[in-house]
N, C-alpha and C. Protein backbone atom coordinates (compact mmCIF):
# COMPACT_ATOMS: atom_id res chain seq x y z
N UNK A 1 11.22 2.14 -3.17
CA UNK A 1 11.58 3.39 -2.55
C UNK A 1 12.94 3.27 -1.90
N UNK A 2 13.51 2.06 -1.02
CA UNK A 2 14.20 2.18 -0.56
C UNK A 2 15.57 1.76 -1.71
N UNK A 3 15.57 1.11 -2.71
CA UNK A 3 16.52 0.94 -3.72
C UNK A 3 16.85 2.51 -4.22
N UNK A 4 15.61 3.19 -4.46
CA UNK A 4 16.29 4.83 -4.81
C UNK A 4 16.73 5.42 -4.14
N UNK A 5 16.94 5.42 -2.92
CA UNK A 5 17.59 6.25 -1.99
C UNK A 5 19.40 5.63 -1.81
N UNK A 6 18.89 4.19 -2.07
CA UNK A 6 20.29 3.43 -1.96
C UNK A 6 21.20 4.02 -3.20
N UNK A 7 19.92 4.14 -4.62
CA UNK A 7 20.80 4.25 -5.37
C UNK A 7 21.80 5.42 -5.65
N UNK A 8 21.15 6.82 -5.19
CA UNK A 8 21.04 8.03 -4.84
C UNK A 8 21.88 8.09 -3.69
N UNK A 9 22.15 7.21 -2.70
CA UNK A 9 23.29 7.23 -2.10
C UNK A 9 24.70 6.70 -2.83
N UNK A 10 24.43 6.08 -3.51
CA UNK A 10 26.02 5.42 -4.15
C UNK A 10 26.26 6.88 -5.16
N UNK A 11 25.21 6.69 -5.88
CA UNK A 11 25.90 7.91 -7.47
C UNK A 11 26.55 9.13 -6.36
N UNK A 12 25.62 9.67 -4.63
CA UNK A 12 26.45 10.85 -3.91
C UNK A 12 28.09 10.41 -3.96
N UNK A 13 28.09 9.15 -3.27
CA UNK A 13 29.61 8.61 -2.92
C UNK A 13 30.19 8.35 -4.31
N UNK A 14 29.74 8.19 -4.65
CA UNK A 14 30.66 7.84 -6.45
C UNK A 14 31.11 9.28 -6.89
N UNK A 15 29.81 10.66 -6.81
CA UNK A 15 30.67 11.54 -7.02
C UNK A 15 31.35 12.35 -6.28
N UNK A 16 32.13 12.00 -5.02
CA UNK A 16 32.95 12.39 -4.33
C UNK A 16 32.47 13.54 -3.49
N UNK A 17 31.36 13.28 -3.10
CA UNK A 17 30.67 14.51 -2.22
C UNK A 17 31.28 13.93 -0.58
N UNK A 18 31.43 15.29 0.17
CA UNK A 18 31.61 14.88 1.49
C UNK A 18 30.87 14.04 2.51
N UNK A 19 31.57 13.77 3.74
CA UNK A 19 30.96 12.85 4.58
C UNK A 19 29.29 13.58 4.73
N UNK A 20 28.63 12.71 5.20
CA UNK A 20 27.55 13.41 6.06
C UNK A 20 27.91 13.67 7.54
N UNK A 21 26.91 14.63 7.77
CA UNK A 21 27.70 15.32 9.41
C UNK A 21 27.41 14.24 10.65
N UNK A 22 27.52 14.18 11.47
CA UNK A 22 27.65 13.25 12.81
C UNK A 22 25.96 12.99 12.91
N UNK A 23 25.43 11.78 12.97
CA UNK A 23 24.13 11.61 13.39
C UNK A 23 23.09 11.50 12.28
N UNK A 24 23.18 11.90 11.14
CA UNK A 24 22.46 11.66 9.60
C UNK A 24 22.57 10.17 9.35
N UNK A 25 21.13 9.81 9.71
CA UNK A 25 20.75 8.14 8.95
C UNK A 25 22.33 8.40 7.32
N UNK A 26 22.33 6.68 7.76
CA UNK A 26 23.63 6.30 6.24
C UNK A 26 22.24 5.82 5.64
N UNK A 27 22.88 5.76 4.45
CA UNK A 27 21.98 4.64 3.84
C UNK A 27 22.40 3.01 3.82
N UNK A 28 21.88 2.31 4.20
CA UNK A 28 22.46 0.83 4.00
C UNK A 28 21.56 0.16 3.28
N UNK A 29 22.03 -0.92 2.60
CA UNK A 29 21.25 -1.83 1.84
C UNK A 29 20.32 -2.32 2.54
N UNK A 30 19.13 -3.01 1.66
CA UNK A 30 17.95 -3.13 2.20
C UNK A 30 17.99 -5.18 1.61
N UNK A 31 18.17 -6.04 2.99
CA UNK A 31 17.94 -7.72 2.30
C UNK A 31 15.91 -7.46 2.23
N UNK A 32 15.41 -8.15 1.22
CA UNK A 32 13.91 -8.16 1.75
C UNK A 32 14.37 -10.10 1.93
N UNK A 33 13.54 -10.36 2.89
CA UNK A 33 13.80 -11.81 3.26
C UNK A 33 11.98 -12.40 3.00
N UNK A 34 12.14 -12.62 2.06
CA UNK A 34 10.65 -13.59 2.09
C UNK A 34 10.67 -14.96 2.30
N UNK A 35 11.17 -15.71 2.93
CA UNK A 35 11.17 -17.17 3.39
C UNK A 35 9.77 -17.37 3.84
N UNK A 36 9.52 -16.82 4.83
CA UNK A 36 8.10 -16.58 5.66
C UNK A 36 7.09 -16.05 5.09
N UNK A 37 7.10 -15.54 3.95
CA UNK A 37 6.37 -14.65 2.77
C UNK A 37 4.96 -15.64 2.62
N UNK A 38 3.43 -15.63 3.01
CA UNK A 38 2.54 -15.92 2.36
C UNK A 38 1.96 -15.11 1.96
N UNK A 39 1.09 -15.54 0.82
CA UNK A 39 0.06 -14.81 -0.05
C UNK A 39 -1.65 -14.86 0.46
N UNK A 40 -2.17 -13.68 0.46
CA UNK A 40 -3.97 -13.67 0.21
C UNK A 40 -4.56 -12.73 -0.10
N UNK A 41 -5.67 -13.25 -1.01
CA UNK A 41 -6.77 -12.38 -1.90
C UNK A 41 -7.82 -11.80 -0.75
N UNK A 42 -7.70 -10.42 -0.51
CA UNK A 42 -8.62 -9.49 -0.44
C UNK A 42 -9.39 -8.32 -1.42
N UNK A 43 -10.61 -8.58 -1.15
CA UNK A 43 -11.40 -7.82 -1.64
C UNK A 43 -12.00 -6.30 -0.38
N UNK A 44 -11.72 -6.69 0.82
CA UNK A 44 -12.26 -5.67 1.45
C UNK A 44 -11.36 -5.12 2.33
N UNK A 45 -11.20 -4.31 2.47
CA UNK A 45 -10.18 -3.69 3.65
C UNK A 45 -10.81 -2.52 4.26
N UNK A 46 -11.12 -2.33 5.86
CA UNK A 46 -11.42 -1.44 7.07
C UNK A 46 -10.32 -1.26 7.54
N UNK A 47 -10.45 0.37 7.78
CA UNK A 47 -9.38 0.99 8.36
C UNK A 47 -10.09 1.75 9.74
N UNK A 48 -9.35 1.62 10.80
CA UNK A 48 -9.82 2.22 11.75
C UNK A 48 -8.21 2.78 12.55
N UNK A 49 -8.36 3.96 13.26
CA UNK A 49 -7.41 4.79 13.74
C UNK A 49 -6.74 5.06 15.19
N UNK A 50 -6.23 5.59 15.98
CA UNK A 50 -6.03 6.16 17.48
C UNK A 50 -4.64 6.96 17.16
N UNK A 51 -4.61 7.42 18.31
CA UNK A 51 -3.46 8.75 17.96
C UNK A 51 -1.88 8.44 17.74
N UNK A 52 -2.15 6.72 18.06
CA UNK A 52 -0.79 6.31 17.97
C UNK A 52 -0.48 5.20 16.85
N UNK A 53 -1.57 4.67 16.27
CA UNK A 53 -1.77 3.72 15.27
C UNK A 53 -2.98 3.85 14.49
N UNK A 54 -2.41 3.40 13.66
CA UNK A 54 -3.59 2.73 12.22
C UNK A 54 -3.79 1.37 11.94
N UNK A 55 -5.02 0.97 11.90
CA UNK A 55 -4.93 -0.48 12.35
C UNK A 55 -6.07 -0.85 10.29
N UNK A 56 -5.43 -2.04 9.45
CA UNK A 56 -5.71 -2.01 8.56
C UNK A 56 -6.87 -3.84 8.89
N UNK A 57 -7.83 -3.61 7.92
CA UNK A 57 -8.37 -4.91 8.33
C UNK A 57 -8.17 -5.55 7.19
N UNK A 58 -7.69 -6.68 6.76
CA UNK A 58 -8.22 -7.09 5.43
C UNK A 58 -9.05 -8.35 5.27
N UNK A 59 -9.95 -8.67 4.05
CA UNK A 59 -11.09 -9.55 4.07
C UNK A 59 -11.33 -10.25 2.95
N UNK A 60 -12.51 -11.23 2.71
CA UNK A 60 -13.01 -10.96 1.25
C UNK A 60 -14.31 -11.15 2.02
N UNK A 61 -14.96 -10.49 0.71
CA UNK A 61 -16.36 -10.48 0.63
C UNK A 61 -16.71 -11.73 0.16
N UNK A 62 -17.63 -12.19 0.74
CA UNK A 62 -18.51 -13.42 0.40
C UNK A 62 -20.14 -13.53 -0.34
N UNK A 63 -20.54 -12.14 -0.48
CA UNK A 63 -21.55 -12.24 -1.58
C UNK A 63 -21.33 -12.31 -2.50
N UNK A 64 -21.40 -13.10 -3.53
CA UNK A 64 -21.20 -13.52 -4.69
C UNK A 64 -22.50 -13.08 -5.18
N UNK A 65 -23.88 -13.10 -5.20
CA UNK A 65 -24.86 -13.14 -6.07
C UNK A 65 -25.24 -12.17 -5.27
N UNK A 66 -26.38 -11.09 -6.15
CA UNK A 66 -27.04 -9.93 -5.60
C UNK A 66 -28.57 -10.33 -4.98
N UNK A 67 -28.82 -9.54 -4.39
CA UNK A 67 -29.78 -9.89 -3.23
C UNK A 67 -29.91 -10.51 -2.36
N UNK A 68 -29.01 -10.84 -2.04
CA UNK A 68 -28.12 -11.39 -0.17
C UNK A 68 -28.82 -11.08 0.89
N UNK A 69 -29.81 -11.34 1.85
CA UNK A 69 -30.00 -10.56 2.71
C UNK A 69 -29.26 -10.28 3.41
N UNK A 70 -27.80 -10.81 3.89
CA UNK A 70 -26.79 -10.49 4.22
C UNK A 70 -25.45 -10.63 3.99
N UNK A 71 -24.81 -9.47 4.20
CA UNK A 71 -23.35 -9.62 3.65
C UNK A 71 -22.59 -10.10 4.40
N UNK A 72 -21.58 -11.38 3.92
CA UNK A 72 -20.93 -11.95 4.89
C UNK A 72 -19.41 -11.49 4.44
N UNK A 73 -18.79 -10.98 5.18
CA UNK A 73 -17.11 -10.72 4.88
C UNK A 73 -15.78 -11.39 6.21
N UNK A 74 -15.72 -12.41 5.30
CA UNK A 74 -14.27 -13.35 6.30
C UNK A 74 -13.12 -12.15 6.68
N UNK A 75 -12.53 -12.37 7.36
CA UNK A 75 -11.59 -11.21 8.23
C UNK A 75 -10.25 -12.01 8.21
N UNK A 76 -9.39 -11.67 7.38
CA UNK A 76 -8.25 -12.40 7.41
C UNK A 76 -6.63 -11.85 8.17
N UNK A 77 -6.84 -10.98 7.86
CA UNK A 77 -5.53 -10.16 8.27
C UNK A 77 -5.81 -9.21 9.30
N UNK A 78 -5.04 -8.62 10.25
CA UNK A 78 -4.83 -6.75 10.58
C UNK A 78 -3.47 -6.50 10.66
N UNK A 79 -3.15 -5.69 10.23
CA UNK A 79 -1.96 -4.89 9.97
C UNK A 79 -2.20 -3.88 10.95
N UNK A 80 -1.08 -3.53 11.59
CA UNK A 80 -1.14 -2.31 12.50
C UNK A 80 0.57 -1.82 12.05
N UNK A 81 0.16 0.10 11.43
CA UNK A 81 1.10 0.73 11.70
C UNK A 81 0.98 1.56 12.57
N UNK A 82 2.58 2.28 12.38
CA UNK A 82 2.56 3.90 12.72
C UNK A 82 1.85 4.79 12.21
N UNK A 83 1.88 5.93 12.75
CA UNK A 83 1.23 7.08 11.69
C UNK A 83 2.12 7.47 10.36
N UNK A 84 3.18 7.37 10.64
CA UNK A 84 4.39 7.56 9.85
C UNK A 84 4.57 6.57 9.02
N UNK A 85 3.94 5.38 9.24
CA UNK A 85 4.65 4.19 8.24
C UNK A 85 2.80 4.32 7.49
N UNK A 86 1.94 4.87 8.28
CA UNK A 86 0.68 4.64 7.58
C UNK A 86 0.92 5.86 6.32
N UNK A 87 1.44 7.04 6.65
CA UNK A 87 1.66 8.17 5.16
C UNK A 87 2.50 7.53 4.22
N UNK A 88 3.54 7.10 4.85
CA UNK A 88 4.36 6.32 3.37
C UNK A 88 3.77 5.46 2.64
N UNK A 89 2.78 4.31 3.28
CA UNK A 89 1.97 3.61 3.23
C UNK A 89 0.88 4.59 1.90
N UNK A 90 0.33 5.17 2.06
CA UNK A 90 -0.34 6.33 1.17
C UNK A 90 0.39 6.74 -0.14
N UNK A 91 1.48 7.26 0.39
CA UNK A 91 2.10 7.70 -0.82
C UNK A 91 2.77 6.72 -1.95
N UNK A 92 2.96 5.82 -1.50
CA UNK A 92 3.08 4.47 -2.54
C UNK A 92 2.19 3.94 -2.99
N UNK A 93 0.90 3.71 -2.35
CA UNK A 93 0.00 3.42 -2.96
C UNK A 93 -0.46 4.46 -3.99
N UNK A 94 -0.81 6.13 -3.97
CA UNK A 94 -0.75 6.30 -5.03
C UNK A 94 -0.10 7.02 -6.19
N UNK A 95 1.09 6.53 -5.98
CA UNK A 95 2.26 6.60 -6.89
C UNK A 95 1.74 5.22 -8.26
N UNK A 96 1.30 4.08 -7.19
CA UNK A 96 1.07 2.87 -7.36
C UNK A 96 -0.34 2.97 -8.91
N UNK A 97 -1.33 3.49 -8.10
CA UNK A 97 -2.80 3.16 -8.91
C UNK A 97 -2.09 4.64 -9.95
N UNK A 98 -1.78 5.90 -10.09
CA UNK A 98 -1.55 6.85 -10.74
C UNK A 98 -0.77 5.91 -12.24
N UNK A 99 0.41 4.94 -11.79
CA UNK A 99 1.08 4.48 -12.80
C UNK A 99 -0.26 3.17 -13.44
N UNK A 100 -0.58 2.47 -13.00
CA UNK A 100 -2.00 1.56 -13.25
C UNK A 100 -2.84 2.71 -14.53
N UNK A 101 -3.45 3.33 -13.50
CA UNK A 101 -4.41 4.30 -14.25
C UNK A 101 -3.64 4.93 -15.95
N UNK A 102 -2.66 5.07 -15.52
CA UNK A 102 -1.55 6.06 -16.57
C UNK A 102 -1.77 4.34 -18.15
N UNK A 103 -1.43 3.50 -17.77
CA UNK A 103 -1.23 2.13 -18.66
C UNK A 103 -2.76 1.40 -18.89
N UNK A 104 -3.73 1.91 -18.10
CA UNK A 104 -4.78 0.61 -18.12
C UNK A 104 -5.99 1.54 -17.69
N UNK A 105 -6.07 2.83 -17.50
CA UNK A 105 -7.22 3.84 -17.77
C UNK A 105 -7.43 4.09 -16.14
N UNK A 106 -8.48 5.14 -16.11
CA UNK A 106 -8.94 5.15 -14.88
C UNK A 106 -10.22 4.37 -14.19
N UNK A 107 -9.05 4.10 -12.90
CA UNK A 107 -10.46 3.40 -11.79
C UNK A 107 -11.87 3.97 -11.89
N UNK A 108 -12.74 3.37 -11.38
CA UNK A 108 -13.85 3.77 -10.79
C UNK A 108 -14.00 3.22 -9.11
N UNK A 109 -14.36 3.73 -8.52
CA UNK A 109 -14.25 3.22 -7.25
C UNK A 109 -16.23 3.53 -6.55
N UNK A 110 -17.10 3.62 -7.50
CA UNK A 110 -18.63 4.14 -7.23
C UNK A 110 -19.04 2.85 -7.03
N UNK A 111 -18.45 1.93 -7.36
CA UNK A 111 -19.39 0.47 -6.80
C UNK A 111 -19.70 -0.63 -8.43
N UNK A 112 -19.84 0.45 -9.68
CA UNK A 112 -20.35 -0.12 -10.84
C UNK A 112 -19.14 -0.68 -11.64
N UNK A 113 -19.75 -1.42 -12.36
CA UNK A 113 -18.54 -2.35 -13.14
C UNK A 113 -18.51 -1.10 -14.61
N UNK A 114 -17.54 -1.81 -15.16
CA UNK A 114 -17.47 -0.94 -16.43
C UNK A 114 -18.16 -1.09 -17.69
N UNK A 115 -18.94 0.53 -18.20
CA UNK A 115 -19.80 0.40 -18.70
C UNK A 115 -21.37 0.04 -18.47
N UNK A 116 -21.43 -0.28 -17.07
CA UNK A 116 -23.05 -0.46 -16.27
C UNK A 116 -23.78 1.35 -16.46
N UNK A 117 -24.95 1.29 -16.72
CA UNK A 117 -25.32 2.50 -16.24
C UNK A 117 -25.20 3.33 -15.05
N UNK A 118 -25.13 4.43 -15.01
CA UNK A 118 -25.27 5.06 -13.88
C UNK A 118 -26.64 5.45 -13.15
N UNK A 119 -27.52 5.10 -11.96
CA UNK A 119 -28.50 5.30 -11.83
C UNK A 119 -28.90 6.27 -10.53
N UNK A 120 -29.97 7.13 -11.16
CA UNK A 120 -29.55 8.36 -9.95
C UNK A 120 -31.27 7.88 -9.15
């Protein structure tokens, strides 16, 4: 997202359009710095809210075999945004699964694997 706006800022200045007025965000390049960058597999993520944040949980699930009497889920991460960084947050994601779905079919998100019956 932020490379198109960069880029969309150069082609403006390339074609000789005027300044922007006093106080209009510039666009500046974006470094992403992953030095510090680790990786982890979640399977579960809780979201819970307040009027000033969105707080994301992430996990994996630890039942492996069915009939568990209980479900155990490790808690690895929380992410806390804005409300504002939580909609952008949204809208990339499904920009994200729309292009997935578009190449590799549509999700199911009901719980069943593909091709299981459906049981009412």
């Amino acid at each position: 997202m932020a490379n198109e706006r960069s880029d969309a800022a150069q082609e403006t200045r390339e074609a000789g359009s005027t300044p922007r007025p006093a106080g209009t965000p510039q666009s500046i390049p974006v470094r992403w710095d992953d030095s510090n960058l680790k990786s982890s597999y979640a399977n579960v993520c809780n979201v819970s809210s307040t009027r000033e944040e969105v707080v994301l949980v992430f996990g994996v699930n630890q039942a492996w075999e069915r009939g568990q009497q209980e479900v155990r889920v490790e808690l690895s991460h929380r992410i806390i945004l804005s409300p504002f960084a939580a909609k952008r947050l949204v809208e990339v994601l499904t920009n994200i699964i729309k292009e997935y779905e578009g190449r590799f079919g549509v999700l199911s998100v009901d719980g069943r694997r593909p091709g299981e019956p459906q049981y009412t």
